[in-house]
PDB file of N, CA and C in Angstrom:
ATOM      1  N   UNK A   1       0.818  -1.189   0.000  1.00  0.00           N
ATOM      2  CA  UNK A   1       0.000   0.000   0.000  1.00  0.00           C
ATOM      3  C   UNK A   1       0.866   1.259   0.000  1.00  0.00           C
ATOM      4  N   UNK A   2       1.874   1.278   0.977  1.00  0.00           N
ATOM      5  CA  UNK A   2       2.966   2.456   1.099  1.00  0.00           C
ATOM      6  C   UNK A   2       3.365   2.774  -0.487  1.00  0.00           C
ATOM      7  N   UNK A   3       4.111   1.707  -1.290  1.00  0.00           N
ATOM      8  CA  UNK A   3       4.543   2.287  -2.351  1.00  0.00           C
ATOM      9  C   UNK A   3       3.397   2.310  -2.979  1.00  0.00           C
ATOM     10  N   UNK A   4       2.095   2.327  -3.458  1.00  0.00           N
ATOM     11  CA  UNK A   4       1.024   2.798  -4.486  1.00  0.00           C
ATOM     12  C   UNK A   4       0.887   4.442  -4.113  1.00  0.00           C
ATOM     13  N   UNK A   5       0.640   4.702  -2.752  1.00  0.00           N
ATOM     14  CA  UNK A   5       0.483   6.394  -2.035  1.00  0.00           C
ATOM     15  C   UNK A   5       1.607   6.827  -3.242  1.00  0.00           C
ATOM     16  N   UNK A   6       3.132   6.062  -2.979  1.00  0.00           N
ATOM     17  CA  UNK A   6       4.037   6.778  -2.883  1.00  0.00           C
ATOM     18  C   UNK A   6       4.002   6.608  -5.066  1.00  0.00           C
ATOM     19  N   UNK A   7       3.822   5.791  -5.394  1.00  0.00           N
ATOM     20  CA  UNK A   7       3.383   6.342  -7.119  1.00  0.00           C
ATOM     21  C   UNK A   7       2.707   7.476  -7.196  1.00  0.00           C
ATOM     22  N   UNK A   8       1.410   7.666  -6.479  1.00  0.00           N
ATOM     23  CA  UNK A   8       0.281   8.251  -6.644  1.00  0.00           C
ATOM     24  C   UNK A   8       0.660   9.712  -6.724  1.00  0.00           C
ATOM     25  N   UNK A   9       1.463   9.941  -5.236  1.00  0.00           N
ATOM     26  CA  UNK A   9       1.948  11.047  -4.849  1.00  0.00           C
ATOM     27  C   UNK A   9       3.413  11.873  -6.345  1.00  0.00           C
ATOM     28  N   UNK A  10       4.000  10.657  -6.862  1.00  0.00           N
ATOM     29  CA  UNK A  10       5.266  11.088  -7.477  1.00  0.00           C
ATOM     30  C   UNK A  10       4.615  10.482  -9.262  1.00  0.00           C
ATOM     31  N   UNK A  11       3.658  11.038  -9.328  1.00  0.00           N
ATOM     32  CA  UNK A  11       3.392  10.243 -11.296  1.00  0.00           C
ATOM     33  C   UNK A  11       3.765  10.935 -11.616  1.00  0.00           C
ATOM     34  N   UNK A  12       4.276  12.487 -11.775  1.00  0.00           N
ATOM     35  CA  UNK A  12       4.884  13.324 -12.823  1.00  0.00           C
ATOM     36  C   UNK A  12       6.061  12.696 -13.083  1.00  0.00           C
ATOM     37  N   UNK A  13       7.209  11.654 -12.631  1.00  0.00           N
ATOM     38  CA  UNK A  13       7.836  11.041 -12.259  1.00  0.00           C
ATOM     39  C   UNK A  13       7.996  10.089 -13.329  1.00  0.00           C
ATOM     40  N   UNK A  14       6.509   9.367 -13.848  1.00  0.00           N
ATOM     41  CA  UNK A  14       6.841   8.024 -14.958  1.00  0.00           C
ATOM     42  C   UNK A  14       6.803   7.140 -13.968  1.00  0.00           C
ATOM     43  N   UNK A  15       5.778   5.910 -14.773  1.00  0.00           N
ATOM     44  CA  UNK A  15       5.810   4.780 -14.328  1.00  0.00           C
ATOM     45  C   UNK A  15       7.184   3.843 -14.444  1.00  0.00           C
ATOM     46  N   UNK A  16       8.257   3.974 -14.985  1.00  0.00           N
ATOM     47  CA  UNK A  16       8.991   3.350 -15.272  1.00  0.00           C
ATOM     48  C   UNK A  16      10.014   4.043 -14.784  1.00  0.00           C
ATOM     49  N   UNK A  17       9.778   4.798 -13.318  1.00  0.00           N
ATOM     50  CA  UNK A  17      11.169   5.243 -12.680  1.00  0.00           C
ATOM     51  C   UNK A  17      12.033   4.590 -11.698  1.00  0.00           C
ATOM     52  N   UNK A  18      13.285   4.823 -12.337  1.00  0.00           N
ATOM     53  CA  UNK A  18      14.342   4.109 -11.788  1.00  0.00           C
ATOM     54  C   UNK A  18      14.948   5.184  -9.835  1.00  0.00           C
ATOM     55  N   UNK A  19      15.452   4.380  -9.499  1.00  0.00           N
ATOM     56  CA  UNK A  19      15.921   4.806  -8.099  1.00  0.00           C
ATOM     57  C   UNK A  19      16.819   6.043  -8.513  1.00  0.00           C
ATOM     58  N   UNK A  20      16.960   7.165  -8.312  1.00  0.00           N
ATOM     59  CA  UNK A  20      17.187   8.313  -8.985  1.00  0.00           C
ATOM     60  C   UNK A  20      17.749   9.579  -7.834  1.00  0.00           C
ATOM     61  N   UNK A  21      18.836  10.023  -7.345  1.00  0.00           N
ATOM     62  CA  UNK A  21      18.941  11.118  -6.494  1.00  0.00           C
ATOM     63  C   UNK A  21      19.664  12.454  -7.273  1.00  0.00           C
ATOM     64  N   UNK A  22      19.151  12.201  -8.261  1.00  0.00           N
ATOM     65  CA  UNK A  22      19.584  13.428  -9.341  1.00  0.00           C
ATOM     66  C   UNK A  22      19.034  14.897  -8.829  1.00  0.00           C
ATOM     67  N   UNK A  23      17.521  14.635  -8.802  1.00  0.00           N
ATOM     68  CA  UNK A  23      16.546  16.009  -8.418  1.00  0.00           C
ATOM     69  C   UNK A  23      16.181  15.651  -6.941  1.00  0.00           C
ATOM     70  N   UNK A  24      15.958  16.451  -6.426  1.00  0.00           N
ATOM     71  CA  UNK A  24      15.222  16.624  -4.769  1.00  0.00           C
ATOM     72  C   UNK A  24      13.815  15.901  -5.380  1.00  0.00           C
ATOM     73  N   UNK A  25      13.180  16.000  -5.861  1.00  0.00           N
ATOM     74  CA  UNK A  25      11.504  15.342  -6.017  1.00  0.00           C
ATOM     75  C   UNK A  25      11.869  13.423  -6.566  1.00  0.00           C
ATOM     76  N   UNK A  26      12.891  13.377  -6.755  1.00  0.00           N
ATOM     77  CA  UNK A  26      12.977  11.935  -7.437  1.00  0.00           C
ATOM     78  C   UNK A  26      13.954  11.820  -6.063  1.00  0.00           C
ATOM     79  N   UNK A  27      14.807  12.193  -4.806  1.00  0.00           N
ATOM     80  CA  UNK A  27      15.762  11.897  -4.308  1.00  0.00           C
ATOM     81  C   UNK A  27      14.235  11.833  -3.166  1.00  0.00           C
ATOM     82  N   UNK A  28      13.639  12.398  -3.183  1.00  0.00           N
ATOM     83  CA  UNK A  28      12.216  12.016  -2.314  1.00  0.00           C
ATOM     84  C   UNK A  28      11.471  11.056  -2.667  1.00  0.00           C
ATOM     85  N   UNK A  29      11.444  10.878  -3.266  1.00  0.00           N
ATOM     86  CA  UNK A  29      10.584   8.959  -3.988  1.00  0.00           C
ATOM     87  C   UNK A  29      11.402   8.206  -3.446  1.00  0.00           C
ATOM     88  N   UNK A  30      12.649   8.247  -4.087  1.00  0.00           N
ATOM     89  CA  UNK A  30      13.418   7.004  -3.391  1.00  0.00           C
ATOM     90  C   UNK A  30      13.551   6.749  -1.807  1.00  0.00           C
ATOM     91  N   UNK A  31      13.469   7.954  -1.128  1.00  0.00           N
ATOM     92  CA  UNK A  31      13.624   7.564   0.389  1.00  0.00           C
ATOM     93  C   UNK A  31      12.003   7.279   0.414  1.00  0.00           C
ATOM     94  N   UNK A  32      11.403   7.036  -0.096  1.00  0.00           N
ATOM     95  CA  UNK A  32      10.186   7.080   0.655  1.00  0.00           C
ATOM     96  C   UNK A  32       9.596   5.587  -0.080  1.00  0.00           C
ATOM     97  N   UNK A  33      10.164   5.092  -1.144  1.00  0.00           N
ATOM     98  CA  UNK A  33       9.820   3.574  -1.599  1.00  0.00           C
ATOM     99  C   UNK A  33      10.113   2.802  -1.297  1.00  0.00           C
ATOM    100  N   UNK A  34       9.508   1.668  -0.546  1.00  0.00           N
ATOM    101  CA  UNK A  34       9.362   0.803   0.709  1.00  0.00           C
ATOM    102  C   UNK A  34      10.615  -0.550  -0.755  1.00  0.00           C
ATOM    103  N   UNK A  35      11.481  -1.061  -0.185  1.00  0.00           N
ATOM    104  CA  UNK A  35      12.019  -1.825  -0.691  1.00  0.00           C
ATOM    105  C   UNK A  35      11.936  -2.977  -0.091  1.00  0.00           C
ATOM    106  N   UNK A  36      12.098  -4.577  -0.731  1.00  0.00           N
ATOM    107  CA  UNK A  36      11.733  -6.056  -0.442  1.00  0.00           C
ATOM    108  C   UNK A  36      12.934  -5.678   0.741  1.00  0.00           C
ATOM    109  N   UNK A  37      13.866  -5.617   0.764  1.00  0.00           N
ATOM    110  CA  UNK A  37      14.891  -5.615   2.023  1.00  0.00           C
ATOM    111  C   UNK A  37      14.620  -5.041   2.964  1.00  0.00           C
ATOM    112  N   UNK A  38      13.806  -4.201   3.241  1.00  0.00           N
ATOM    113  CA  UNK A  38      13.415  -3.128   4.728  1.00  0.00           C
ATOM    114  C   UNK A  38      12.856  -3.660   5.830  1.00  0.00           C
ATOM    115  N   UNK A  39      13.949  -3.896   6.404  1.00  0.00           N
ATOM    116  CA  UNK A  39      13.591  -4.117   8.148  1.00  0.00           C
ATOM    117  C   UNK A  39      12.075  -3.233   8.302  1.00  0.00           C
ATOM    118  N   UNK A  40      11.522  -3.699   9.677  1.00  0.00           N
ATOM    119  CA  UNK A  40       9.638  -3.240   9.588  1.00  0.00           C
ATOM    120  C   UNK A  40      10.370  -1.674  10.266  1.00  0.00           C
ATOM    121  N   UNK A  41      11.380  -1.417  10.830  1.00  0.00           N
ATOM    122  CA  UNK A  41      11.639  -0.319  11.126  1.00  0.00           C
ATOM    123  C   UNK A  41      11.945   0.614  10.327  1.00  0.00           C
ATOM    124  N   UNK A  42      12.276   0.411   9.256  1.00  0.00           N
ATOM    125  CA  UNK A  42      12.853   0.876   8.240  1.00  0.00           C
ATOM    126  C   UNK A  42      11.890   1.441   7.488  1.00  0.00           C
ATOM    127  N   UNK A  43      11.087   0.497   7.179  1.00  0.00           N
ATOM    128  CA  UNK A  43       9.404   0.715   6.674  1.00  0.00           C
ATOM    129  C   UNK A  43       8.978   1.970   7.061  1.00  0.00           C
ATOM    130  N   UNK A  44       8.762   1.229   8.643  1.00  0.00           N
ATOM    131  CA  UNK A  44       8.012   2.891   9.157  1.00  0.00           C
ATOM    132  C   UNK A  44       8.730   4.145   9.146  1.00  0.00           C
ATOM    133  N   UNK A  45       9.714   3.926   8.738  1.00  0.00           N
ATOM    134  CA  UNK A  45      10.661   5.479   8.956  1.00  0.00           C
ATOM    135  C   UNK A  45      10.586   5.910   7.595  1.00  0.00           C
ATOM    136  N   UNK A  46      10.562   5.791   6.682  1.00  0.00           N
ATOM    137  CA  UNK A  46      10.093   5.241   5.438  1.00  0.00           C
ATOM    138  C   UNK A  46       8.615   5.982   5.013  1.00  0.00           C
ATOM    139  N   UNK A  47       7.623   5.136   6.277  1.00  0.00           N
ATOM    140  CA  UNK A  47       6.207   5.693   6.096  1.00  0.00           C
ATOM    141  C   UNK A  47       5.922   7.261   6.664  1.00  0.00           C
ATOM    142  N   UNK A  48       6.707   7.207   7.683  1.00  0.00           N
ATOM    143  CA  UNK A  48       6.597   8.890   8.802  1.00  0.00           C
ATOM    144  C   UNK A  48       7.327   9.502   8.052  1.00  0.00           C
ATOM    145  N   UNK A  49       8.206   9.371   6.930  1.00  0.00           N
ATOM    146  CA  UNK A  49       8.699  10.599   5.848  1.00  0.00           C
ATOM    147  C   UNK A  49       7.972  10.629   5.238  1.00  0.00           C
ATOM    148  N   UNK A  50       7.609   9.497   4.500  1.00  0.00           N
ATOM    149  CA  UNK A  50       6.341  10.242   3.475  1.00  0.00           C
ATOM    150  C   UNK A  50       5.227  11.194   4.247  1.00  0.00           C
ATOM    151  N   UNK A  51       5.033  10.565   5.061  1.00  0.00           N
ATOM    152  CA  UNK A  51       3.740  11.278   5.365  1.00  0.00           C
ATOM    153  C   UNK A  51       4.072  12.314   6.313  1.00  0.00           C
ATOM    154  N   UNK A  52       5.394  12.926   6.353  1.00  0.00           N
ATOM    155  CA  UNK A  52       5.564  13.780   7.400  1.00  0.00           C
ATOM    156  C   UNK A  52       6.353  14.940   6.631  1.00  0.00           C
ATOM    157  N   UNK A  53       6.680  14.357   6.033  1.00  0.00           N
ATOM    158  CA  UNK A  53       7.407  15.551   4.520  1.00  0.00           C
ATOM    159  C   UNK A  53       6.645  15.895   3.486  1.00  0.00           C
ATOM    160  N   UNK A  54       5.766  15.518   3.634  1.00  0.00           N
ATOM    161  CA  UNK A  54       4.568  15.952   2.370  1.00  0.00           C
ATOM    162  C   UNK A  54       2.867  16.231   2.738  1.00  0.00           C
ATOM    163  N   UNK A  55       3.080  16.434   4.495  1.00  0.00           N
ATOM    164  CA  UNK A  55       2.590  17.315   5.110  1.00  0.00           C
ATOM    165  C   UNK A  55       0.833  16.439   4.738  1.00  0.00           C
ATOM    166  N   UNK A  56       1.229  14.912   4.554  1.00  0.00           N
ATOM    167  CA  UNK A  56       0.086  14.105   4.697  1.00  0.00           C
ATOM    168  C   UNK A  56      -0.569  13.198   6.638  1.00  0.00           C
ATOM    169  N   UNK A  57       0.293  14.429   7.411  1.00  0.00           N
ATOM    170  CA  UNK A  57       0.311  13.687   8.562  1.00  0.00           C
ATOM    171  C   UNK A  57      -1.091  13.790   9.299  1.00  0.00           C
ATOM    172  N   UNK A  58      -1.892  14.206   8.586  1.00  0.00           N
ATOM    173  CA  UNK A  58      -3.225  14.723   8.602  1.00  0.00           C
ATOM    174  C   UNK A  58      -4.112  13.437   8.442  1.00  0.00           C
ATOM    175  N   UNK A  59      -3.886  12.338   7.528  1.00  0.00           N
ATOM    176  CA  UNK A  59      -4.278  11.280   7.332  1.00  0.00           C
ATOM    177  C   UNK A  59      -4.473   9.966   8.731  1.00  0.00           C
ATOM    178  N   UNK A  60      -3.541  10.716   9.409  1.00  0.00           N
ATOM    179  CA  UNK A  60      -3.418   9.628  10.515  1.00  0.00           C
ATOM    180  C   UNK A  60      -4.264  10.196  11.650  1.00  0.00           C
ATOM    181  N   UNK A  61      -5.165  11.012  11.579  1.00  0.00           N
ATOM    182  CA  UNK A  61      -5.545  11.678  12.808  1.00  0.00           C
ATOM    183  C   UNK A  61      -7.603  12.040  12.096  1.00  0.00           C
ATOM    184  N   UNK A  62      -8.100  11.714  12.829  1.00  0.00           N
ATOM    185  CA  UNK A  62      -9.692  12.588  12.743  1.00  0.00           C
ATOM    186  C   UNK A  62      -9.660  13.947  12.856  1.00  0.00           C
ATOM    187  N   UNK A  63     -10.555  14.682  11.730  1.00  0.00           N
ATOM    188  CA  UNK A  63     -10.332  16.173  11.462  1.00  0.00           C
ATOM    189  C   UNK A  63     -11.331  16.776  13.252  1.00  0.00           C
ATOM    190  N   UNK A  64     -11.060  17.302  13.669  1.00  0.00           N
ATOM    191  CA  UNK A  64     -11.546  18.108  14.928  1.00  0.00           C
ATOM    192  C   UNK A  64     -12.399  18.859  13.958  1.00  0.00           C
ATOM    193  N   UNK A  65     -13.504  19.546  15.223  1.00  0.00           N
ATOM    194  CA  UNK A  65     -14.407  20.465  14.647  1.00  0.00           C
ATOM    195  C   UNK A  65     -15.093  21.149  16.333  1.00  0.00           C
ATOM    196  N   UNK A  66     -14.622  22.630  15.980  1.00  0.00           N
ATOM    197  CA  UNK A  66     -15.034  22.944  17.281  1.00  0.00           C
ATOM    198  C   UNK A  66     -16.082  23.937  16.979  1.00  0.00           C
ATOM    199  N   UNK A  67     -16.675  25.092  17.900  1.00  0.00           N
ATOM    200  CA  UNK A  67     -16.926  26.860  17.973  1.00  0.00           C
ATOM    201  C   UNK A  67     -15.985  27.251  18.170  1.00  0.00           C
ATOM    202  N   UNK A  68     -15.869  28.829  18.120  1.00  0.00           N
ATOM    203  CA  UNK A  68     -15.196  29.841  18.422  1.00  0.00           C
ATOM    204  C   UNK A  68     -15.758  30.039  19.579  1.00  0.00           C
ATOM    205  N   UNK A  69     -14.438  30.857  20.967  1.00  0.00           N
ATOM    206  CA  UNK A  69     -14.737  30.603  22.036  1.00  0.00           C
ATOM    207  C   UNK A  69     -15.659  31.864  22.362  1.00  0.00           C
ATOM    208  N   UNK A  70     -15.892  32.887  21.605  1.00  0.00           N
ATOM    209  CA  UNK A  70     -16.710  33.831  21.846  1.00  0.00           C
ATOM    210  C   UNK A  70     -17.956  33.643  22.104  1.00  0.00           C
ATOM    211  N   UNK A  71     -18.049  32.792  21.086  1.00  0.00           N
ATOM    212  CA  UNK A  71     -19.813  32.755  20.971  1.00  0.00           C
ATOM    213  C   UNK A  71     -20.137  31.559  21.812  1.00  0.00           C
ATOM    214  N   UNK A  72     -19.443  30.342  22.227  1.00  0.00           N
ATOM    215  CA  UNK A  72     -19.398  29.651  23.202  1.00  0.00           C
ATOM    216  C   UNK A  72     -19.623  30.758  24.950  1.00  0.00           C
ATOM    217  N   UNK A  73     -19.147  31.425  24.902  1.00  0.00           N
ATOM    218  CA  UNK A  73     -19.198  32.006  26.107  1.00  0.00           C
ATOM    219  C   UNK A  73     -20.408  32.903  26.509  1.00  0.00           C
ATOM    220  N   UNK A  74     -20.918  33.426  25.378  1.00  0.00           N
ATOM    221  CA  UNK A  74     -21.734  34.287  25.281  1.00  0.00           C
ATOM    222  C   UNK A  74     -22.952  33.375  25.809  1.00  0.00           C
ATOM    223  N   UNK A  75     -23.292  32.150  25.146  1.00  0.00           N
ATOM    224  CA  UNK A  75     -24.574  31.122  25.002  1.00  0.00           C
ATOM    225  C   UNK A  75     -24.206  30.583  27.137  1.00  0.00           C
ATOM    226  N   UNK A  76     -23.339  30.584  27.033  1.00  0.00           N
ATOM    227  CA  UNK A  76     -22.975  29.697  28.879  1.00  0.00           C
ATOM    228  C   UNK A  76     -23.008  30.896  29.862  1.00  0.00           C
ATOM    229  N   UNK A  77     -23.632  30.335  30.993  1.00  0.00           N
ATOM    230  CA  UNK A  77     -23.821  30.621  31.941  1.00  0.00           C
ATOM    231  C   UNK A  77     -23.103  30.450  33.141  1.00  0.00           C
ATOM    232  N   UNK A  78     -21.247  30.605  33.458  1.00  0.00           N
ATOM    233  CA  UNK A  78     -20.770  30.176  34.495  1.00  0.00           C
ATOM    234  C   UNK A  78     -21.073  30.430  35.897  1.00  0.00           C
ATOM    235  N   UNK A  79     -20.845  29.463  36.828  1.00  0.00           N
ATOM    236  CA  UNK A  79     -20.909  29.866  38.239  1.00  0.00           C
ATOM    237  C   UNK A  79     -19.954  30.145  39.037  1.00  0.00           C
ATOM    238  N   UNK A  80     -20.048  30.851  39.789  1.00  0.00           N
ATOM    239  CA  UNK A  80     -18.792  31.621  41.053  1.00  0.00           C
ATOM    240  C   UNK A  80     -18.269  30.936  41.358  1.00  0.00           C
ATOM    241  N   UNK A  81     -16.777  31.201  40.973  1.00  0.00           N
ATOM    242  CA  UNK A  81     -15.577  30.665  41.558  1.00  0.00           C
ATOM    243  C   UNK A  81     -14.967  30.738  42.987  1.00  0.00           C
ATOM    244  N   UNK A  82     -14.978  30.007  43.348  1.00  0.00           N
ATOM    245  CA  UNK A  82     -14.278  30.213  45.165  1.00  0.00           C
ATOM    246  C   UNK A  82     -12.980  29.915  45.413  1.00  0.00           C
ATOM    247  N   UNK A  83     -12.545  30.532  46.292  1.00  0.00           N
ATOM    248  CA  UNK A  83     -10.696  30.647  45.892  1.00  0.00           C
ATOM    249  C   UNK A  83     -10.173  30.029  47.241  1.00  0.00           C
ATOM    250  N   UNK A  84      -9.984  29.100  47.891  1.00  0.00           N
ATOM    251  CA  UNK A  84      -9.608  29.050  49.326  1.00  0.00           C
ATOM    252  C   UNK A  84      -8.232  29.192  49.779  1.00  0.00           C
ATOM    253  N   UNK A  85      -8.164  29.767  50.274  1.00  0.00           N
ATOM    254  CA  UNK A  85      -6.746  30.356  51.023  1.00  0.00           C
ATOM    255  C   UNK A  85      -6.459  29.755  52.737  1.00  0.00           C
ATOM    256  N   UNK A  86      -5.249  28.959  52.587  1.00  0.00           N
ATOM    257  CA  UNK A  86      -5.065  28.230  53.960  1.00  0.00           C
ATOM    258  C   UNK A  86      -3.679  28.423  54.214  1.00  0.00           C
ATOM    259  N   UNK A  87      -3.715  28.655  55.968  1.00  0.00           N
ATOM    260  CA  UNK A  87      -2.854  29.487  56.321  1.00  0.00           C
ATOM    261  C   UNK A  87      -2.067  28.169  57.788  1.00  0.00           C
ATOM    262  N   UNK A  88      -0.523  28.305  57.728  1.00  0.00           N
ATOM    263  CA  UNK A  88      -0.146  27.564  58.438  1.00  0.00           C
ATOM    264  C   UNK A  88       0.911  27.919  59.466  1.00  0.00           C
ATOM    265  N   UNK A  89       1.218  27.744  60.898  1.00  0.00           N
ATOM    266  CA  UNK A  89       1.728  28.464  62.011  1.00  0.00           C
ATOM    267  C   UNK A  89       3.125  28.007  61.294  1.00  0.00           C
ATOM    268  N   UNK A  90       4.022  28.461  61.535  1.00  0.00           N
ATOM    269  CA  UNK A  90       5.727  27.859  60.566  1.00  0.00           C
ATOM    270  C   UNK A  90       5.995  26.878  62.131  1.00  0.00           C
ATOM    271  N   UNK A  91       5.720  27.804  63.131  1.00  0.00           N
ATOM    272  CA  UNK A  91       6.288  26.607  64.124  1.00  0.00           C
ATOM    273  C   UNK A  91       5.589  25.700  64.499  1.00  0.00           C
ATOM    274  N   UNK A  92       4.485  25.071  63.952  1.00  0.00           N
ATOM    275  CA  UNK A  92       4.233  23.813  63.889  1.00  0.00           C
ATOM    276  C   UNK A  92       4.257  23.097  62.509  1.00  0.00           C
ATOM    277  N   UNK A  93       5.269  23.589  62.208  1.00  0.00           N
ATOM    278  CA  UNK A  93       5.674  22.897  60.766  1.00  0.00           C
ATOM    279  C   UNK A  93       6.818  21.688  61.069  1.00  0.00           C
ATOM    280  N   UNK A  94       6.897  20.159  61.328  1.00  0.00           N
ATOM    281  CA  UNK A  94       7.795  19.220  61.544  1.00  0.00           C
ATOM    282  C   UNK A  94       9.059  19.816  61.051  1.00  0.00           C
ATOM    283  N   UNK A  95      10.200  19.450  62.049  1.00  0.00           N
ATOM    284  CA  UNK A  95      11.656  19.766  61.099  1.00  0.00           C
ATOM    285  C   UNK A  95      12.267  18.867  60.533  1.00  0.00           C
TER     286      UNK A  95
END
C-alpha cells in the first residue's frame, strides 16, 4: 500500500522510474519507496517521511471540529468561583 500512495503522490515522475537522487523530487521517492529488504523499522521510517514531509500527517488523525470561544461564552452561563486560602503556624511545621 505504502509504495502505491508513494506512485500516486510522485506520477509526474513516470511509471517506469528508476531509483534516482539526481533532483530533490525523485531523491524524495526514493527515500520514501518501501524496498523487499526493509527491516519493519525501516518501513516505518520510510512511512513517517512520506507522510511527514509531504505534510500528509493529517491522514493519521480525525479532522476536529469545534466553535469559536466567543460565541461559546456568550450562550454559557458560568458559576462563582471560590478561591480558598489556607494558612499555616511555621512553628508547627515538623523539622
Amino acid at each position: 500500500m505504502q509504495n502505491r500512495l508513494v506512485r500516486q503522490e510522485f506520477s509526474d515522475l513516470g511509471n517506469d522510474w528508476e531509483p534516482d537522487t539526481s533532483t530533490p523530487r525523485s531523491s524524495l521517492r526514493t527515500a520514501c519507496t518501501h524496498e523487499d529488504g526493509d527491516s519493519a523499522i525501516m518501513t516505518l521510517v520510510r512511512m513517517w517521511f512520506f507522510f511527514g514531509c509531504l505534510r500528509k500527517a493529517q491522514d493519521f488523525q480525525a479532522p476536529l471540529y469545534g466553535e469559536p470561544v466567543a460565541s461559546y461564552q456568550e450562550r454559557v452561563t458560568f458559576l462563582p468561583q471560590v478561591t480558598l486560602y489556607f494558612q499555616q503556624d511555621l512553628s508547627a511545621t515538623p523539622k
